[in-house]
Protein backbone atom coordinates (compact mmCIF):
# COMPACT_ATOMS: atom_id res chain seq x y z
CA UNK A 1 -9.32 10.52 24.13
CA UNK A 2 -7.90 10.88 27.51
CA UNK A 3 -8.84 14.09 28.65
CA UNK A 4 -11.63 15.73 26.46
CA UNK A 5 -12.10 18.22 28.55
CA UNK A 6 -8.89 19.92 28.44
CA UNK A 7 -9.25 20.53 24.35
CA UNK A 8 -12.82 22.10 25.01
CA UNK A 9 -11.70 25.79 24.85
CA UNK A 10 -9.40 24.91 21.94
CA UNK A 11 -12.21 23.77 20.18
CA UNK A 12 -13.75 26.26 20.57
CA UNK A 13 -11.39 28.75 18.65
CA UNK A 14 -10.80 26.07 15.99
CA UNK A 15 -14.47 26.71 15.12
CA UNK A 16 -14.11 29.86 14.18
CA UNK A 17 -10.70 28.46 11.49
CA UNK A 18 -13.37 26.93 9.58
CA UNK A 19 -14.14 29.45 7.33
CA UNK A 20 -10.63 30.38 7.06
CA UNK A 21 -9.71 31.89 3.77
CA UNK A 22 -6.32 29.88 3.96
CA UNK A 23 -7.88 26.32 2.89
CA UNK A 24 -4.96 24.44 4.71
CA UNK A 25 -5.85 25.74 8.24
CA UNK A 26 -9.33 25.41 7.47
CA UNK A 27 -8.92 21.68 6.65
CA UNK A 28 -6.33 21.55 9.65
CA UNK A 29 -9.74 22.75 11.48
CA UNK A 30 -12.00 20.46 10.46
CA UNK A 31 -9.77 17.10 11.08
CA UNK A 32 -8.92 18.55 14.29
CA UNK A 33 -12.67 18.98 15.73
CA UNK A 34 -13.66 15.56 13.85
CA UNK A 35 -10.74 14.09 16.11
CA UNK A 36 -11.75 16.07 19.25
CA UNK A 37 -15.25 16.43 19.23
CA UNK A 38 -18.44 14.81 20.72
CA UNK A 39 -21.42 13.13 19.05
CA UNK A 40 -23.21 16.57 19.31
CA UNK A 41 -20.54 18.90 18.44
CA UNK A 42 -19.75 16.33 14.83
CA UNK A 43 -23.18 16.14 13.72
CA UNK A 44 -23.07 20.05 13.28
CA UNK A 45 -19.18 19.57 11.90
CA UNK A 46 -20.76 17.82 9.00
CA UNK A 47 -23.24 20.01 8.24
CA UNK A 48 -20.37 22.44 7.16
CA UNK A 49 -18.02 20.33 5.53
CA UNK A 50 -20.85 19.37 2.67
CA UNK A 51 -20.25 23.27 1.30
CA UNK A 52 -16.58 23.19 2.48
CA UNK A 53 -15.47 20.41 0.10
CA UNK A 54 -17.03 21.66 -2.89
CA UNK A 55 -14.00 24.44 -1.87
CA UNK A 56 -11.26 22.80 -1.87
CA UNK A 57 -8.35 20.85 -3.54
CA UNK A 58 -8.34 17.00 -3.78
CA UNK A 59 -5.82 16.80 -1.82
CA UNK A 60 -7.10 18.35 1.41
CA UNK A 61 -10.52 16.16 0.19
CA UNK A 62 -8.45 12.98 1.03
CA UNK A 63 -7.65 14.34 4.29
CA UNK A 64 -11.06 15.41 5.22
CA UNK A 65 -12.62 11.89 4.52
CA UNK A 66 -9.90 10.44 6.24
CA UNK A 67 -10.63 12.08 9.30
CA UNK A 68 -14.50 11.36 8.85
CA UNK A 69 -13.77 7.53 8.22
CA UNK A 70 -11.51 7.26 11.54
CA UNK A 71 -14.75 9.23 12.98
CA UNK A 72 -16.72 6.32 11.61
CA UNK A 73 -14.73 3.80 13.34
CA UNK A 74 -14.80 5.39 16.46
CA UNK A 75 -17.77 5.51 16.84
CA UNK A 76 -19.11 1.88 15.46
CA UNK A 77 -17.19 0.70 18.08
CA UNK A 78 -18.37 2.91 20.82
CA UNK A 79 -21.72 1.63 19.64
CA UNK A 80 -20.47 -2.39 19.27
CA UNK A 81 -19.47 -1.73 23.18
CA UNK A 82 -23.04 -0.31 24.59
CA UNK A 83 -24.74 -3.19 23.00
């Protein structure tokens, strides 16, 4: 990301979206901070999304692990760089 510091203050508010009765902006939540956010702000992320998946439909299931895979990626090669 660019310019993390200018989606700070959204992230903030997309916090709150997690527990969201609407599941799709809840999910829409979730992808967005594991897109946004920083090593510090993601470990807490998936905290939440172990009791969030067990409430939701498969479908927004394949979304959320997308969005943690392309975490995964990001950050293996942040870590394959500081070596």
């Amino acid at each position: 990301m660019t310019h993390p510091m200018a989606v700070t203050n959204c992230n903030i508010d997309m916090k709150s979206l997690i527990s969201d009765q609407n599941r799709s902006i809840a999910t829409l939540a979730i992808t967005t901070l594991l897109k946004t956010g920083n090593e510090s702000s993601v470990e807490g992320l998936m905290k939440q999304i172990t009791n969030f998946m067990s409430d939701i439909a498969d479908e927004f299931k394949i979304v959320v692990v997308e969005a943690i895979r392309s975490l995964c990626l990001k950050y293996i090669l942040v870590k394959d760089l500081n070596v």
